[in-house]
Protein backbone atom coordinates (compact mmCIF):
# COMPACT_ATOMS: atom_id res chain seq x y z
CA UNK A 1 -57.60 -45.51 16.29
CA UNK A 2 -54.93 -47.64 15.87
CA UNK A 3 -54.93 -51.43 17.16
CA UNK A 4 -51.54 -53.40 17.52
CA UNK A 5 -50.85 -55.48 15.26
CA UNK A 6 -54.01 -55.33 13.15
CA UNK A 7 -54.53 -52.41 11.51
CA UNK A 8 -57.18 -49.27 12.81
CA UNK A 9 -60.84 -48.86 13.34
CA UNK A 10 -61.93 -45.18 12.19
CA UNK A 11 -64.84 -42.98 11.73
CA UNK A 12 -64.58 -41.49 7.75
CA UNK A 13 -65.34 -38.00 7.71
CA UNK A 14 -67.79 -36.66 4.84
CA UNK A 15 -69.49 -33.40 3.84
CA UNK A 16 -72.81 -32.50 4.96
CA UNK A 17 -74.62 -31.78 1.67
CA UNK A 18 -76.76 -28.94 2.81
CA UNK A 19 -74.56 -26.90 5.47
CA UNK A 20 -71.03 -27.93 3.09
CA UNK A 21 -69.41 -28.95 6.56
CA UNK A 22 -67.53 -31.93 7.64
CA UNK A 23 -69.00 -34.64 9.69
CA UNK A 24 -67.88 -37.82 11.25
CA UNK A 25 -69.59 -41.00 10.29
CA UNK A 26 -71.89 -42.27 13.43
CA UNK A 27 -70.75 -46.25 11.43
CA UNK A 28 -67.03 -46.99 12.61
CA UNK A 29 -64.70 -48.76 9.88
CA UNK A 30 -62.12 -50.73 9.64
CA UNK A 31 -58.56 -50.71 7.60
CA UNK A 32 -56.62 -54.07 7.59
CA UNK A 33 -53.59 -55.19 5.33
CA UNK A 34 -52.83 -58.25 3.26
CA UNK A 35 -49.54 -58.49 1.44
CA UNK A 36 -48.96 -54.79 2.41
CA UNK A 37 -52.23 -53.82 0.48
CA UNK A 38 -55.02 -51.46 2.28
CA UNK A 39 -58.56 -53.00 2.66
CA UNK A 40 -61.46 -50.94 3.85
CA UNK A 41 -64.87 -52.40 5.42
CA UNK A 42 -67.62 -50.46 7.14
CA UNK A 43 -68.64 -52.48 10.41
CA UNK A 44 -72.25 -51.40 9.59
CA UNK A 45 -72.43 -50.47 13.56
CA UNK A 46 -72.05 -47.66 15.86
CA UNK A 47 -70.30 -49.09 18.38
CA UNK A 48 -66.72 -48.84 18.49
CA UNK A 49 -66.54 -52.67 20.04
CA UNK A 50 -68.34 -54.25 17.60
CA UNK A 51 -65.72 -52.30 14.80
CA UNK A 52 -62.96 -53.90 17.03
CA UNK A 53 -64.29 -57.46 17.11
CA UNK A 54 -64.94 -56.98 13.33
CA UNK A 55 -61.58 -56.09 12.62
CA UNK A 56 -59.97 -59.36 14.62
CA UNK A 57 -61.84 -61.43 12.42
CA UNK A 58 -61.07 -60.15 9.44
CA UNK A 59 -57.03 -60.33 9.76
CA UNK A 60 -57.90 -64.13 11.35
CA UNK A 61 -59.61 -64.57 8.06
CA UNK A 62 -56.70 -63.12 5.92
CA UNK A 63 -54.37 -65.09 7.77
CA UNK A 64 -56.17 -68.25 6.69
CA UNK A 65 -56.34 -67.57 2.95
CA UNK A 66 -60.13 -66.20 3.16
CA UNK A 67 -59.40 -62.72 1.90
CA UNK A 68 -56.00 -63.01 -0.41
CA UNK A 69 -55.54 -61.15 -3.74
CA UNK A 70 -56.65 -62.39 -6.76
CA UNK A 71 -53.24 -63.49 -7.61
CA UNK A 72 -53.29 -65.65 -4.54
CA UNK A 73 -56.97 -67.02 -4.33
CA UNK A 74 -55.93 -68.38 -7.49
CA UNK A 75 -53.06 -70.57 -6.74
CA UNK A 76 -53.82 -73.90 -7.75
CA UNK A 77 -52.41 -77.90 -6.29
CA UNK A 78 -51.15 -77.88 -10.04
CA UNK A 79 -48.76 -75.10 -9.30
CA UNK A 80 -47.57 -76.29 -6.19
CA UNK A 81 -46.68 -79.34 -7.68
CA UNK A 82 -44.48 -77.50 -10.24
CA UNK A 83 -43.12 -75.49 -7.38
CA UNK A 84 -41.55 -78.77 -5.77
CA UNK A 85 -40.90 -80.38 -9.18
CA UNK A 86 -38.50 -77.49 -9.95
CA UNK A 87 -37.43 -77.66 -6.79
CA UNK A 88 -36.16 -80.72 -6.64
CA UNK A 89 -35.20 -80.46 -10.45
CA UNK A 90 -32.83 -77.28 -9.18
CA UNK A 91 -31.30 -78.82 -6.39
CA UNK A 92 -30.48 -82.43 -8.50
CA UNK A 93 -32.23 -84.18 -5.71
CA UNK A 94 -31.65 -87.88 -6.17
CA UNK A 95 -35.61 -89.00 -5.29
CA UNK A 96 -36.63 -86.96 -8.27
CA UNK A 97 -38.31 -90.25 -9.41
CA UNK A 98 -40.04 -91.30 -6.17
CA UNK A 99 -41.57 -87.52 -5.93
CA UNK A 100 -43.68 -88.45 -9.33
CA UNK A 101 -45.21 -91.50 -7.63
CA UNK A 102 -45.83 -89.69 -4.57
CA UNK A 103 -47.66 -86.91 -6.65
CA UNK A 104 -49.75 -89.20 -8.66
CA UNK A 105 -50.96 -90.04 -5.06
CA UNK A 106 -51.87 -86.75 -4.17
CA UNK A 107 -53.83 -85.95 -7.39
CA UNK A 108 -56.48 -88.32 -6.84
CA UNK A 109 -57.51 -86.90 -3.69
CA UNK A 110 -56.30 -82.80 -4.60
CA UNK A 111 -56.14 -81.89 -8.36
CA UNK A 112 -57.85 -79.65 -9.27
CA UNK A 113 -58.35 -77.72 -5.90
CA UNK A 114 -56.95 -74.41 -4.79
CA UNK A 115 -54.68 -74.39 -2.06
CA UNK A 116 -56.90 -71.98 0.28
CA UNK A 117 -59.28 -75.12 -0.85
CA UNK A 118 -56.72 -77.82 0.76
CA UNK A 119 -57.34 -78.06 4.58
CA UNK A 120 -56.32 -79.59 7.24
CA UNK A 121 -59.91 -81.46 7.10
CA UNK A 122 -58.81 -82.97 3.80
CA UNK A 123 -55.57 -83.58 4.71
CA UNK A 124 -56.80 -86.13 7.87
CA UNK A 125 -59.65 -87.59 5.17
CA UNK A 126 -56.56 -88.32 2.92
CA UNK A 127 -54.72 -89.61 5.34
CA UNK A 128 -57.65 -91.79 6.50
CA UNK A 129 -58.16 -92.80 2.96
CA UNK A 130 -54.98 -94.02 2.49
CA UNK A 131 -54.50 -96.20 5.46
CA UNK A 132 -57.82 -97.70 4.24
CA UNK A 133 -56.13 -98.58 1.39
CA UNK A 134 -53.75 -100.20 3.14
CA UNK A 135 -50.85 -97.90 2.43
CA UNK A 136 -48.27 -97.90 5.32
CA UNK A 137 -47.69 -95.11 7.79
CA UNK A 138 -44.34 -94.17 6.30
CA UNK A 139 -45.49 -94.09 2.96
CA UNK A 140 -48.33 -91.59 3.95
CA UNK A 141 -45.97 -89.32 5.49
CA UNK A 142 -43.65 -89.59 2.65
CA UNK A 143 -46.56 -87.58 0.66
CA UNK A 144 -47.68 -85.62 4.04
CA UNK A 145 -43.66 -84.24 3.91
CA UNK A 146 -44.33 -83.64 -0.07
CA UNK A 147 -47.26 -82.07 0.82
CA UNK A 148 -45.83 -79.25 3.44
CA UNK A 149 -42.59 -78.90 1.40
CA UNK A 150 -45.50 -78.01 -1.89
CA UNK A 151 -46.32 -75.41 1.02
CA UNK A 152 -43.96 -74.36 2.25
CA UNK A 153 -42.50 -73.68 -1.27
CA UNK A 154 -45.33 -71.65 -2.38
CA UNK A 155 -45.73 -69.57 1.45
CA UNK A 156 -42.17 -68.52 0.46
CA UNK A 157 -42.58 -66.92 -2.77
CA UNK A 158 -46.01 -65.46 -1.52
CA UNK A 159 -48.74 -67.53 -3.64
CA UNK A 160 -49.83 -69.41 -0.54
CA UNK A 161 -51.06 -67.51 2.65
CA UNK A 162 -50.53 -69.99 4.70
CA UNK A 163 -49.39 -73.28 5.18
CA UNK A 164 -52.06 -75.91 6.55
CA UNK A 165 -51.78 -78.24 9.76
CA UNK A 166 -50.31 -81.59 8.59
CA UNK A 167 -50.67 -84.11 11.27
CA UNK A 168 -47.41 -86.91 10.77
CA UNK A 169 -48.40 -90.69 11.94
CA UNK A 170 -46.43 -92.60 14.15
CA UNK A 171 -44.12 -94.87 12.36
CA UNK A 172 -42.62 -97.82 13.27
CA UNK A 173 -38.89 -97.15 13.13
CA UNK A 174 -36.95 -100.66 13.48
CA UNK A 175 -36.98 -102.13 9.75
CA UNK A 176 -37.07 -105.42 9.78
CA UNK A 177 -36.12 -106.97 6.05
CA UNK A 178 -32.69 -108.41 5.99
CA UNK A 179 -30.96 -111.28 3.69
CA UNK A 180 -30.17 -114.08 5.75
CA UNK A 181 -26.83 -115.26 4.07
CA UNK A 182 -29.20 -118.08 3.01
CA UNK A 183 -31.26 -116.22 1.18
CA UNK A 184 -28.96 -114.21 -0.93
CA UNK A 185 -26.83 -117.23 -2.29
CA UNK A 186 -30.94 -118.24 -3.42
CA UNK A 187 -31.85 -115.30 -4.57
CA UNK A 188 -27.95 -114.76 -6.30
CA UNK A 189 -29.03 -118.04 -7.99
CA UNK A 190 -31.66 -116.66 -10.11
CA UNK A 191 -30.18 -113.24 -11.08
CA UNK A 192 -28.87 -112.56 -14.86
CA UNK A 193 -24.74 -113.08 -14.74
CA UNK A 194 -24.41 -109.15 -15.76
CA UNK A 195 -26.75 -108.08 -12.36
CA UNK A 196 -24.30 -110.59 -9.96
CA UNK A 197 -21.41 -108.39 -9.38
CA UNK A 198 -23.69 -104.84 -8.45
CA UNK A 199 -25.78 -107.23 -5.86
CA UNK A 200 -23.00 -109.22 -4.42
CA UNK A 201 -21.16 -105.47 -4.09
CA UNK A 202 -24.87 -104.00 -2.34
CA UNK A 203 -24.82 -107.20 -0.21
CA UNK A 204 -21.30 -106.22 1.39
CA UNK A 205 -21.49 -102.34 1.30
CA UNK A 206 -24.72 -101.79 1.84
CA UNK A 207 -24.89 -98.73 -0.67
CA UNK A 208 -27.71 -97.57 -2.63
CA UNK A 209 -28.38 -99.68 -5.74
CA UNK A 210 -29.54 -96.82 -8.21
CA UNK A 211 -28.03 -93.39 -6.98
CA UNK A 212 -24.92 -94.70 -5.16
CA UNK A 213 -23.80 -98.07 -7.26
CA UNK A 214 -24.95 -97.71 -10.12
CA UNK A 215 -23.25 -94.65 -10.93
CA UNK A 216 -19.86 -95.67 -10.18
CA UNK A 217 -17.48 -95.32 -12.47
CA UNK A 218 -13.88 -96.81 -12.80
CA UNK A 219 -12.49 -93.47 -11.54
CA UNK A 220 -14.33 -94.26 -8.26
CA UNK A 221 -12.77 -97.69 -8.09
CA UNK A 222 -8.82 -97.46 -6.39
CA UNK A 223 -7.17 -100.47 -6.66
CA UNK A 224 -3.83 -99.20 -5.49
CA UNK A 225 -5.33 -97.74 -1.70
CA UNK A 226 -7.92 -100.49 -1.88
CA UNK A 227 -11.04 -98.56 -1.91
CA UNK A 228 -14.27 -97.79 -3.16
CA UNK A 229 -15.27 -94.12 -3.36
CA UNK A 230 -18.30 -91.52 -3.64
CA UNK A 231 -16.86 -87.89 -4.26
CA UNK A 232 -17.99 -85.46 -1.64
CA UNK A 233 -21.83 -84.09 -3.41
CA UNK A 234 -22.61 -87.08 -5.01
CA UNK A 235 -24.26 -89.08 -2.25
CA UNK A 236 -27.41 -88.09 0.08
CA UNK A 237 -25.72 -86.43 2.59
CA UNK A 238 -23.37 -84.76 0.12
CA UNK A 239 -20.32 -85.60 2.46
CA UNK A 240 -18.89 -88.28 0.24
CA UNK A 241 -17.51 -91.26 1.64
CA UNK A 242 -15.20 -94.75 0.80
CA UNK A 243 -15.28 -98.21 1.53
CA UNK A 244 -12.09 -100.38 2.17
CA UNK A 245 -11.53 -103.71 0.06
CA UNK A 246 -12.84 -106.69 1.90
CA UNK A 247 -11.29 -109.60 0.66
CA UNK A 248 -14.89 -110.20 -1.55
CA UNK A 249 -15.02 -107.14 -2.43
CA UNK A 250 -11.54 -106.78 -4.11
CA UNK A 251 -12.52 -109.64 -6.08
CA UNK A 252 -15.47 -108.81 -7.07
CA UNK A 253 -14.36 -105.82 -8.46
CA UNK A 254 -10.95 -107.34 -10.02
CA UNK A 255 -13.40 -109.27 -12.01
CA UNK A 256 -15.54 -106.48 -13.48
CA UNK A 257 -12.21 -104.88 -14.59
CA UNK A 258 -11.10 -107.81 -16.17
CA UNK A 259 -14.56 -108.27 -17.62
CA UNK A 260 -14.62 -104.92 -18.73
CA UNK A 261 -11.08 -105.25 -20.07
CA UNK A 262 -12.24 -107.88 -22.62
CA UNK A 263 -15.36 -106.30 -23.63
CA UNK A 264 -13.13 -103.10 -24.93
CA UNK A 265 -10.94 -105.08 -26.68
CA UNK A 266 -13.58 -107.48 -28.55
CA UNK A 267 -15.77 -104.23 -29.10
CA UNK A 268 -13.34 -101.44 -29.47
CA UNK A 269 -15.22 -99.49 -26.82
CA UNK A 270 -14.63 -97.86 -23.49
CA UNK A 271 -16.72 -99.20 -20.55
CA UNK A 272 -16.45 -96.64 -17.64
CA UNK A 273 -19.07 -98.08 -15.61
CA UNK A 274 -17.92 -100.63 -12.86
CA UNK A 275 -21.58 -102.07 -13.46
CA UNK A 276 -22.28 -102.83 -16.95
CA UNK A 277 -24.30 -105.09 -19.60
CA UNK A 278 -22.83 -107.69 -21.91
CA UNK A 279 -22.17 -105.11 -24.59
CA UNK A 280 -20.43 -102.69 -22.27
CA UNK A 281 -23.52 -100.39 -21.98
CA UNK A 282 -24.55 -99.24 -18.34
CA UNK A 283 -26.99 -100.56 -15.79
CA UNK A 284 -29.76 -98.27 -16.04
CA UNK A 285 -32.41 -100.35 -14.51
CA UNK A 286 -32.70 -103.79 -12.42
CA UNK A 287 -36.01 -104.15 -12.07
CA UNK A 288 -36.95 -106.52 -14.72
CA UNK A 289 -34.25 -109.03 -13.54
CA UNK A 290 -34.91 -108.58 -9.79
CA UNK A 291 -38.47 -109.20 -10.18
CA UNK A 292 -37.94 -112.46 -12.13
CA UNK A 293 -34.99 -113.45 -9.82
CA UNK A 294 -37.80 -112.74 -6.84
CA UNK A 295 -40.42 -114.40 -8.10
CA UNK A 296 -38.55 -117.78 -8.99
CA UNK A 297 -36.65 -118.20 -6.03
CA UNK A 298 -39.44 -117.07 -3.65
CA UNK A 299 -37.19 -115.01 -1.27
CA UNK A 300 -39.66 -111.63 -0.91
CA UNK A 301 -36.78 -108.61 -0.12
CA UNK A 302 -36.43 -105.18 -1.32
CA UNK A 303 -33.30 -103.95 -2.42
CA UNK A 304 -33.06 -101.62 0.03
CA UNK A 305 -33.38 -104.79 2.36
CA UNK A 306 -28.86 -104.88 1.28
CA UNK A 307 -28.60 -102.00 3.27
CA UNK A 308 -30.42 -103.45 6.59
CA UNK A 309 -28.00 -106.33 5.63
CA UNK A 310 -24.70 -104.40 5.81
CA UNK A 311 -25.61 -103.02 8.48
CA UNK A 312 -26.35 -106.23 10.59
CA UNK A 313 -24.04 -107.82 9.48
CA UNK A 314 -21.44 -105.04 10.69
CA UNK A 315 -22.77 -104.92 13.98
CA UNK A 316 -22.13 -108.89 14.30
CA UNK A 317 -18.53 -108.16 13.05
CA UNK A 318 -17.97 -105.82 16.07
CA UNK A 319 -16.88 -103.27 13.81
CA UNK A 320 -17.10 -99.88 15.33
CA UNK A 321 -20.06 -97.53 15.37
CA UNK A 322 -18.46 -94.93 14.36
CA UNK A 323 -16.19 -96.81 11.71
CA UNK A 324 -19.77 -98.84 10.49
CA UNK A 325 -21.72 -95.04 10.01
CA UNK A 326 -19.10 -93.79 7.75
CA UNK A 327 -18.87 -96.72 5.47
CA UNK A 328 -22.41 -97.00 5.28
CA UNK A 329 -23.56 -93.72 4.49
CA UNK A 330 -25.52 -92.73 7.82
CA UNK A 331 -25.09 -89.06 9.02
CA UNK A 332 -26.50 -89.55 12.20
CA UNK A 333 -26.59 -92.48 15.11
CA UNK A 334 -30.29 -92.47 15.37
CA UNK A 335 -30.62 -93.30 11.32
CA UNK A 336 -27.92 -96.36 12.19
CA UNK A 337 -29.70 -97.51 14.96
CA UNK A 338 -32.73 -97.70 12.78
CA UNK A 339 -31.08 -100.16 10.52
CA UNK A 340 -28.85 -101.90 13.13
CA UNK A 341 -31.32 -105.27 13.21
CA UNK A 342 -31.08 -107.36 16.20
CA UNK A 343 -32.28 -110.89 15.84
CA UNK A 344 -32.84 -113.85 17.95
CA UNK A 345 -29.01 -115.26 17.48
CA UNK A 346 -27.98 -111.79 18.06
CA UNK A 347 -29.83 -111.65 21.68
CA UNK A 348 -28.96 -114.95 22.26
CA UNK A 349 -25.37 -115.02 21.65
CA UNK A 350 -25.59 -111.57 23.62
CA UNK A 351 -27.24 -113.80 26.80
CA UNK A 352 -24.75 -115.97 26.99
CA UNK A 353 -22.25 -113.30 27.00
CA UNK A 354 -23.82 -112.46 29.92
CA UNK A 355 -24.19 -115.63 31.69
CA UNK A 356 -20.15 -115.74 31.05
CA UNK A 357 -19.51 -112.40 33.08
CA UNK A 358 -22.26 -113.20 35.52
CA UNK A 359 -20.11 -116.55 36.15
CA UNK A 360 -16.64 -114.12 36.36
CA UNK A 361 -18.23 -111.64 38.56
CA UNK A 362 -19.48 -114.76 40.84
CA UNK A 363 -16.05 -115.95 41.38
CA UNK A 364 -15.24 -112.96 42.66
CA UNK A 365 -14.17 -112.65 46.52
CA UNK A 366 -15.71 -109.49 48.71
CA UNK A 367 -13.57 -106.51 49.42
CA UNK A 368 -14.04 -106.70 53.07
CA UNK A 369 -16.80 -108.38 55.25
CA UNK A 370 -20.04 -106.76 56.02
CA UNK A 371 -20.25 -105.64 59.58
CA UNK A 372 -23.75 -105.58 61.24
CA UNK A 373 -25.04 -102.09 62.62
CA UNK A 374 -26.68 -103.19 66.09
């Protein structure tokens, strides 16, 4: 007898070993699939019911991992971490280098385990462990989102049966770190000559120091149409994008060719990046002279904090949404609005814009006079 969607309970026929004829089983079985294989199991009962209830359990149970091939049962956190290390090898995804700290996370509490081993019990006691730690929200669901990709990944290809319940927290969305202008003429102070020009650059565009700066090249850099550019597939959002010439920003960037100019002759060399060292060698990392540059001048921000900046400082401009979005980077208006930072002279200059068109509309005379229903 078949059952929808499940498989069939059955009574096996055998031979009677005296009389030679066939017989049906009085015990009822059941026949269930898993990755389009047959399994058998005897329900050790002669009621047809207790076959049926039998059967619903075991396809629950395969559907949860419980009864996989051997193939399967063996699939380990180790290969689910290659499976999303290739993947993001494959697709050239810029936060290659953030995934390996986010892993290193996730081994403490899951090498070593199968995934049928990973629940969503463990999951929540990571989770819980982490915030004990005093890791932030978004930083735990950067590694929950590594985690179900891992999944995901490995459900696809059919070593996983099944991807587990990952709970997101709630996040605070408004970011809050910003350079007042203050700050960055302290903080520009302290920084080696050669790092100046890529963080007075950040500080107006608002790009991304490593993936979207520091890979410029002179080809990106138009001096005749006055922009910067980033070719369509080499950003985030793969869409490309430019940034007109403020007046800071064409000299700025004047500079670094002139710079670069004299470094080619003096070395007989070609510089092609707009960001380079005093030998006319790249800008591969920052860290080392950011830190310093922090810790001397005492102003705590993030270099991401340049983008928050831009941003703000945009929106104070008045320079169209739209217009802002695209120079920026951000694909979407909710992404902007997480960044657009509204601050106490913000409101208040907003207030008193108010108060001024409360005073206009005040002066203003009724249409006709209101006439009294008796």
């Amino acid at each position: 007898m078949n059952v929808r969607g499940m498989g069939r309970i059955f009574q096996p026929s055998y031979k009677d070993k005296t009389t030679g004829a066939l017989k049906k089983s009085a015990k009822w079985w059941i026949e269930f699939y898993i990755n389009g294989k047959p399994h058998r199991e005897s329900s050790k009962s002669t009621k047809e019911s207790d076959a049926k209830k039998l059967l619903k359990t075991r396809v629950g149970e395969a559907g949860i991992g419980k009864l996989l091939p051997s193939e399967v049962a063996k699939t380990t956190f180790e290969d689910l971490k290659k499976l999303i290390s290739d993947d993001y090898a494959k697709n050239e995804r810029d936060s290659a280098d953030q995934l390996k700290i986010v892993l290193k996370r996730l081994d403490v509490a899951f090498a070593g385990m199968t995934a049928t081993e990973i629940t969503a019990g463990h999951i929540s006691a990571y989770q819980a462990a982490q915030k004990k730690e005093g890791y932030a929200n978004a930083t735990i669901n950067r590694d929950m989102a590594a985690l179900k990709r891992m999944f995901r990944l490995g459900h696809r290809i059919g070593v996983v049966a099944t991807v587990p319940h990952i709970e997101m927290l709630q996040e605070q969305n408004v970011r809050k770190g910003f350079f007042e202008p203050a700050e960055f003429k302290t903080l520009l102070m302290h920084l080696a000559d050669e790092l100046k020009p890529l963080f007075r650059v950040a500080y107006i565009t608002g790009w991304r120091v490593k993936s979207e700066l520091l890979t410029r090249g002179w080809h990106h850099v138009d001096f005749v149409h006055k922009k910067l550019r980033i070719e369509p597939g080499e950003d985030k959002n793969k869409s490309g994008r430019e940034f007109p010439f403020t007046a800071d920003l064409e000299r700025i960037l004047r500079e670094q060719r002139r710079r670069a100019d004299d470094v080619q002759r003096k070395r007989d060399i070609v510089v092609r990046s707009v960001f380079f060292r005093e030998d006319g060698t790249p800008i591969r990392s920052y860290r080392h002279g950011w830190k310093e540059a922090v810790d001397i001048s005492g102003v705590q921000r993030i270099p991401h904090d340049f983008r928050r900046t831009a941003v703000r400082n945009l929106e104070i401009a008045g320079v169209p949404r739209a217009a802002a979005m695209k120079m920026v980077g951000h694909k979407t208006e909710s992404i902007y609005r997480r960044y657009a930072i509204v601050d106490e002279a913000m409101m208040q200059d907003a207030a008193e814009r108010l108060s001024a068109l409360h005073k206009q509309h005040a002066r203003v005379k009724p249409t006709r006079k209101l006439v009294r229903m008796s």
